[in-house]
Each structure stands twice: as C-alpha cells, then as structure tokens.
Protein backbone atom coordinates (compact mmCIF):
# COMPACT_ATOMS: atom_id res chain seq x y z
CA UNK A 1 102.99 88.46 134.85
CA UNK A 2 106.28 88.91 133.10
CA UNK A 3 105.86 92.38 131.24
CA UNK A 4 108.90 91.00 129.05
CA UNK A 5 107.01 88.81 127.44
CA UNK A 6 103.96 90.76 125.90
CA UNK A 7 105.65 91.91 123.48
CA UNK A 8 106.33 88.41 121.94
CA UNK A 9 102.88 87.53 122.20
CA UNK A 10 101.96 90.29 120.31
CA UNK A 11 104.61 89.29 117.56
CA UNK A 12 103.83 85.62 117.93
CA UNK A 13 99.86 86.68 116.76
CA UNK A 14 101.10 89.13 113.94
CA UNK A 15 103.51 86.60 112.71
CA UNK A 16 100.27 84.15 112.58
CA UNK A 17 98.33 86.59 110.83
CA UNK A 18 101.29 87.26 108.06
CA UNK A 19 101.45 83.16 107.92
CA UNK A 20 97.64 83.51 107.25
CA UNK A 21 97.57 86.03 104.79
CA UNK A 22 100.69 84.26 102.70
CA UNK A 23 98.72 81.29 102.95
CA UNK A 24 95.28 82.39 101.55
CA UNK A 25 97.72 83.80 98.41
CA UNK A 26 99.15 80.95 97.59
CA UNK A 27 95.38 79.24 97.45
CA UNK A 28 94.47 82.14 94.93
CA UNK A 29 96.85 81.31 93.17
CA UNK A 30 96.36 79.39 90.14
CA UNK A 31 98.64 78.48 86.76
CA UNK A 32 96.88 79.41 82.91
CA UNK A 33 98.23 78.36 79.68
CA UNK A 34 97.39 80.26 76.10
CA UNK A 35 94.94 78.89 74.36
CA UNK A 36 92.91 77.19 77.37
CA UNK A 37 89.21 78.79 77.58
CA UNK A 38 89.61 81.27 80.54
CA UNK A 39 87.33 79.69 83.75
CA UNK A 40 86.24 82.42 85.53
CA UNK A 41 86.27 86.59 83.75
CA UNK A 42 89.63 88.20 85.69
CA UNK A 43 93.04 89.83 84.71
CA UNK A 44 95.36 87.34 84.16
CA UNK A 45 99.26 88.15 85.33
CA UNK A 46 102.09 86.57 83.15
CA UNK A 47 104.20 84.71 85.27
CA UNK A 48 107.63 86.32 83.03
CA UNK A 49 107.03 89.60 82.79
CA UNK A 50 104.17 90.51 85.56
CA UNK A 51 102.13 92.24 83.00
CA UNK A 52 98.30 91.89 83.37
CA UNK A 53 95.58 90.58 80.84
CA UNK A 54 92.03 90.66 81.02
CA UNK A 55 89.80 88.06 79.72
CA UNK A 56 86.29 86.83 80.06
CA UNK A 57 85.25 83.70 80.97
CA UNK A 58 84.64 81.16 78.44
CA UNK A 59 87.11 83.27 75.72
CA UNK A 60 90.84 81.75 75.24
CA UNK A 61 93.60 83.02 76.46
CA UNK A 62 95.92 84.71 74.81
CA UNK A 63 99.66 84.39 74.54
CA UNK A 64 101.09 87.53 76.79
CA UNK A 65 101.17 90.48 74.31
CA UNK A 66 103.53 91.83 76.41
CA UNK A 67 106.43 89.37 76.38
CA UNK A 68 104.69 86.48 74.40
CA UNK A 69 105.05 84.01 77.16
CA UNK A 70 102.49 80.99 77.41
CA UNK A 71 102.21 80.82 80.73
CA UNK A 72 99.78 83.11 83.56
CA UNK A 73 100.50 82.49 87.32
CA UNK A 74 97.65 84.73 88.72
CA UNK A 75 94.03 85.54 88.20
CA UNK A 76 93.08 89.48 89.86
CA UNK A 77 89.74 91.45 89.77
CA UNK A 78 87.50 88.36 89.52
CA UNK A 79 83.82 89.61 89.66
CA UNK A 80 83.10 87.77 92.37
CA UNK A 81 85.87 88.13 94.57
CA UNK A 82 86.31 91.88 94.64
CA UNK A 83 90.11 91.60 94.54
C-alpha cells in the first residue's frame, strides 16, 4: 500500500462531500417575486441586499422593506425542514 496516497483519498471523499453539500443548496434554492402568494411559511432572503423576510404561507409577498427589491432568492426556517 502506498502510504502517499491516503491522504488523497481522504481529500478525494471530503471534496465529494463539499460537492454534495453545494449541491443539495442549490436544490433549496428557489426564486420569489412580490406580490406572488408565499407557498410554503419561511423567511424569505432578498436576493440584493441579503436581508431576511418572514411570511406565511398563503399571504403575498412583500416587496423587500429593506432595499425595495422585487425579487427573493432563498426560502430559510421552513417548518418543516428545520433549517
């Protein structure tokens, strides 16, 4: 066994994990507009300024009253997914 080598292995599976982790992010995420009806009760992030807004499912959502912007990128602290 070349003991050189372990060390890449162990890199290789980290690496894998990291691709793994980036990947089950980019799943989560998900793109909002103001004035849709908010699917599922969360805290919405604006995808300008990062602030986060919390609505309830079935309300609309708001324009960011941070920054005003339109548009929400992520969805955190869903009920259901603990997050």
């Amino acid at each position: 066994m070349n003991t050189c080598s372990w060390p890449w292995r162990r890199l290789d599976a980290q690496h894998l994990r990291e691709r793994q982790i980036q990947g089950q992010r980019r799943r989560s995420r998900m793109s909002a507009h103001s004035g849709e009806s908010a699917r599922e009760t969360g805290d919405f992030r604006c995808s300008r300024c990062h602030q986060q807004t919390h609505v309830t499912r079935g309300d609309k959502i708001p324009k960011c009253p941070h920054c005003s912007n339109d548009e929400f990128d992520t969805r955190y602290h869903e009920p259901e997914n603990r997050s």
